[in-house]
Structure formats: C-alpha cells, structure tokens
C-alpha atoms as a PDB file:
ATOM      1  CA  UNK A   1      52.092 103.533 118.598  1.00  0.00           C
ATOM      2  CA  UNK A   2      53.633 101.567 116.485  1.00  0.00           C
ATOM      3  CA  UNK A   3      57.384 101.213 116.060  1.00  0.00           C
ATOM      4  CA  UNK A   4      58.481  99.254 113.033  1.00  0.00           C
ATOM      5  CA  UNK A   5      59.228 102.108 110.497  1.00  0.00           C
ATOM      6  CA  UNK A   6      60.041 101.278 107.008  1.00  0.00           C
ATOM      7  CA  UNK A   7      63.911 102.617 106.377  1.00  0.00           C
ATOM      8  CA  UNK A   8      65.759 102.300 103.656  1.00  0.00           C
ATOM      9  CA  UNK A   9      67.641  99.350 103.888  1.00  0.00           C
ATOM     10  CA  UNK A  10      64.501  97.382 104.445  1.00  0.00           C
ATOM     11  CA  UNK A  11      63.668  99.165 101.039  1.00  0.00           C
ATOM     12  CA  UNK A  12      66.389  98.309  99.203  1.00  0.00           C
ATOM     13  CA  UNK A  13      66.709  94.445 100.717  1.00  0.00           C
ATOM     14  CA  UNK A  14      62.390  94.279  99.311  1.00  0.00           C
ATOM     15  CA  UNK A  15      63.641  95.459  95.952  1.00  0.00           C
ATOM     16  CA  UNK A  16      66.229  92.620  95.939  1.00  0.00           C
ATOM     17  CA  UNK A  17      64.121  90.172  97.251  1.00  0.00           C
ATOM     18  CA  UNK A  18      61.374  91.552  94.344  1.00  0.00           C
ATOM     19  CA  UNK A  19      63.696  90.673  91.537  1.00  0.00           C
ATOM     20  CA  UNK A  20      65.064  87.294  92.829  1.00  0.00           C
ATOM     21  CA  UNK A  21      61.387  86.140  92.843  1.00  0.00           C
ATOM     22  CA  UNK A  22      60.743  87.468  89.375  1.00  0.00           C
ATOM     23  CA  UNK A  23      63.929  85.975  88.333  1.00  0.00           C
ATOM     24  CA  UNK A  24      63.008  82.544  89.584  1.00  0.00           C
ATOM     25  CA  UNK A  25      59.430  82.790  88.675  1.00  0.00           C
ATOM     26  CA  UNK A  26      60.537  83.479  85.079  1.00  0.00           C
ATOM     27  CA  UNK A  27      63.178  80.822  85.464  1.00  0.00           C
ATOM     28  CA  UNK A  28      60.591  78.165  86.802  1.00  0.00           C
ATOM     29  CA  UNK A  29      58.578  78.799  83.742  1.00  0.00           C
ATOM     30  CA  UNK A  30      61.206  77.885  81.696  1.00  0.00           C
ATOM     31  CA  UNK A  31      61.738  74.508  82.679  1.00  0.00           C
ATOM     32  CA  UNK A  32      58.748  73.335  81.604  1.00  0.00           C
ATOM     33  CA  UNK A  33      56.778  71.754  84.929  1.00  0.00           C
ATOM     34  CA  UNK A  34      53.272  71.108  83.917  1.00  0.00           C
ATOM     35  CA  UNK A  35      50.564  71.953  85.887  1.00  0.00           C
ATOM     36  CA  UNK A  36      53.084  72.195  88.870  1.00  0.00           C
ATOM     37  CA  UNK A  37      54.138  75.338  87.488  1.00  0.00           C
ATOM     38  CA  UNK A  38      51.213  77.079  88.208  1.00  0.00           C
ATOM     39  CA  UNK A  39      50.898  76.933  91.574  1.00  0.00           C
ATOM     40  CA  UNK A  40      54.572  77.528  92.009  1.00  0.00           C
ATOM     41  CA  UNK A  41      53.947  81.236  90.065  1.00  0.00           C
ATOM     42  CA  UNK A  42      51.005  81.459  91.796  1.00  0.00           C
ATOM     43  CA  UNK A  43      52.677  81.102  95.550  1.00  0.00           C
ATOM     44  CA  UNK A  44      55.403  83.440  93.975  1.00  0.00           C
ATOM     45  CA  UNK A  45      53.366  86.026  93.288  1.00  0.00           C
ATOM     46  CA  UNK A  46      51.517  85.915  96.428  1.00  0.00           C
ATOM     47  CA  UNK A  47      54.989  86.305  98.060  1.00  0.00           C
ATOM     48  CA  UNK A  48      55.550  89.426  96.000  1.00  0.00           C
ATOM     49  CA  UNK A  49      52.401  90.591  96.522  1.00  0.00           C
ATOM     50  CA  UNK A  50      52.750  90.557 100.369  1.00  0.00           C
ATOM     51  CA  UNK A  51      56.099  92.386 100.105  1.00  0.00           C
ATOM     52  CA  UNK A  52      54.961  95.294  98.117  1.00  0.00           C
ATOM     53  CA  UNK A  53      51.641  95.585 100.492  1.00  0.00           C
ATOM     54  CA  UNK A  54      53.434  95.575 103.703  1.00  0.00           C
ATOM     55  CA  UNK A  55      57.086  97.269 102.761  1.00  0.00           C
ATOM     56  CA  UNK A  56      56.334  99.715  99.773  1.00  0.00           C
ATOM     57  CA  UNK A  57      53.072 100.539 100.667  1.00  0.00           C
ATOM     58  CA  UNK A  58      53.768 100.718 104.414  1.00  0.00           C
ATOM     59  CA  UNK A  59      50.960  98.188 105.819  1.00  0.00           C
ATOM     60  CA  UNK A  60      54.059  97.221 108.529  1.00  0.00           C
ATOM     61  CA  UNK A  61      53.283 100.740 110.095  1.00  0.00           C
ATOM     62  CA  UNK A  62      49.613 100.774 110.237  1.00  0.00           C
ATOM     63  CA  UNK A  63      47.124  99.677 112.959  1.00  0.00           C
ATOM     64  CA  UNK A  64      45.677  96.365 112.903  1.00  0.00           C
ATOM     65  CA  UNK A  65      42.698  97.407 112.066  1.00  0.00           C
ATOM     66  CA  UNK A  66      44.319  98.547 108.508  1.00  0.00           C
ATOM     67  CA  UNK A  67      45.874  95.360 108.033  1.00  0.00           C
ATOM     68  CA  UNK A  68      42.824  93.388 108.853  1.00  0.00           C
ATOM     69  CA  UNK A  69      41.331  94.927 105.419  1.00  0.00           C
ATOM     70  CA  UNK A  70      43.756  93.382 103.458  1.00  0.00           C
ATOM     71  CA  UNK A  71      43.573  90.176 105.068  1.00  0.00           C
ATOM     72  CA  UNK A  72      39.658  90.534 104.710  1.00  0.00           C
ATOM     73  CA  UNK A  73      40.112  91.339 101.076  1.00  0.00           C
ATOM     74  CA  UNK A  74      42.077  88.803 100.175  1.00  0.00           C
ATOM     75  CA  UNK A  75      39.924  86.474 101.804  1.00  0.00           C
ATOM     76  CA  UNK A  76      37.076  87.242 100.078  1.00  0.00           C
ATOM     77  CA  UNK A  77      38.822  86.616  96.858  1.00  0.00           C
ATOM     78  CA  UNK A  78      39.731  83.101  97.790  1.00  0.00           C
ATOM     79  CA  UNK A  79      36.163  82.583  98.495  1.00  0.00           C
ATOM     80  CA  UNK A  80      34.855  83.972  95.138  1.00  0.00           C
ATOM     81  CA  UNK A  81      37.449  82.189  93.488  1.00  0.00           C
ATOM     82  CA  UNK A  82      36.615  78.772  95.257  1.00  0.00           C
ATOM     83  CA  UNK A  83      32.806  79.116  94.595  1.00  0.00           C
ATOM     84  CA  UNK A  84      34.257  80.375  90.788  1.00  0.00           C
ATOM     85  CA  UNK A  85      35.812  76.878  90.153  1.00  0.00           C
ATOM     86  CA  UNK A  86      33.198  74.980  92.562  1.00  0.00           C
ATOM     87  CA  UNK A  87      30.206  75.588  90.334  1.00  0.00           C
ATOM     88  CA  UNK A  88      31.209  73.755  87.094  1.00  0.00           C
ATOM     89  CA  UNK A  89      32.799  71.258  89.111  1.00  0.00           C
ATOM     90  CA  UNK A  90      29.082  70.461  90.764  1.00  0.00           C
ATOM     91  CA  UNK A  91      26.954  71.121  87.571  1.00  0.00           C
ATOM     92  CA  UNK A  92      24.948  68.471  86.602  1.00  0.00           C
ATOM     93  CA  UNK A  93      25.192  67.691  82.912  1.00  0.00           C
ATOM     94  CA  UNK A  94      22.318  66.107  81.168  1.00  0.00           C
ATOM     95  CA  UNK A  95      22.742  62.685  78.875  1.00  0.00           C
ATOM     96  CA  UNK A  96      23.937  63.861  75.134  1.00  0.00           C
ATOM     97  CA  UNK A  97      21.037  64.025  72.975  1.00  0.00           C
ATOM     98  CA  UNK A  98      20.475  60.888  70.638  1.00  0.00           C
ATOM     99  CA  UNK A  99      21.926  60.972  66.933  1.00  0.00           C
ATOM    100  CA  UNK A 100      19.270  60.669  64.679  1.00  0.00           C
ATOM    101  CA  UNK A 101      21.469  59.412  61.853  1.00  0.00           C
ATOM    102  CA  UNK A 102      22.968  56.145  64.515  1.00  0.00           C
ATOM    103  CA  UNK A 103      18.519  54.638  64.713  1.00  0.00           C
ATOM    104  CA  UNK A 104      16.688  55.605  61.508  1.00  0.00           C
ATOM    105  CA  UNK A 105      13.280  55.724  61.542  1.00  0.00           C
ATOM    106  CA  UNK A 106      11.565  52.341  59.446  1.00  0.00           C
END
C-alpha cells in the first residue's frame, strides 16, 4: 500500500511553486536570451508538467505500474520528437538546378 497521500498543504505549496515557475518563465522571456530561452521554457514547463502529474493528478499515490505509463509516454514523445528533427537534419539535398539565363545557348 502506498503511503504518501496528497494533503493539502502539499496542495497549496504545488500551487505556489506553479506560479513562481510561470512567473519566471514569463520573466525569462522578457529578457530577451536567444535561442537559450527556449530550452530554459522548455525545462520549465517540464517542471510544471511533472508537478501537476504527480500532485494534482495524484500519480504520487499510484502503483508503479501507473507511473511507469507516464514515464513510457513521455518517452515515446522524446523519441518521435528526436526522429521529428533527425530526418531533415539527414536529408540529402540534390545540387540546385542550373540557371538557364547564367550559359545561353549559341
């Protein structure tokens, strides 16, 4: 059986924790990072996404066996996402075609 029970201060403390990531997320999009700034909202949102799944939707009280579908899940994302960005990044692109206009024809 399992013993860690979701109570309400463990509610209340996710809420806060919930808004101080959206506040910084929003706040790290402000100052303007470049492409650092995506993986930093990217690894904040993961964190938020973890928080809702195990203390608002109670994953912290389930089996294993429950939690091993969202680890599964999530898993298989990163893989379609990796083979997602892989493919364009393999492609082979052919040579331009030749401008008629650049060798005219005597």
């Amino acid at each position: 059986m399992i013993s860690a029970h979701v109570t309400t201060p463990k509610l209340i403390g996710s809420w806060i924790a919930l808004l101080v990531l959206t506040f910084l997320s929003f706040g790290i999009s402000l100052l303007g990072l470049g492409e650092a700034e995506l993986f930093i909202a990217l690894s904040i949102s993961v964190v938020k996404t973890f928080v809702v799944l195990f203390i608002f939707m109670h994953l912290v009280e389930q089996r294993f066996a429950n939690r091993l579908i969202v680890i599964l899940t999530f898993l298989f994302i990163a893989l379609l996402v990796a083979l997602t960005v892989a493919d364009p990044l393999t492609r082979k692109t052919f040579p331009p075609r030749p401008d008629p206009a650049a060798n005219p024809y005597p």
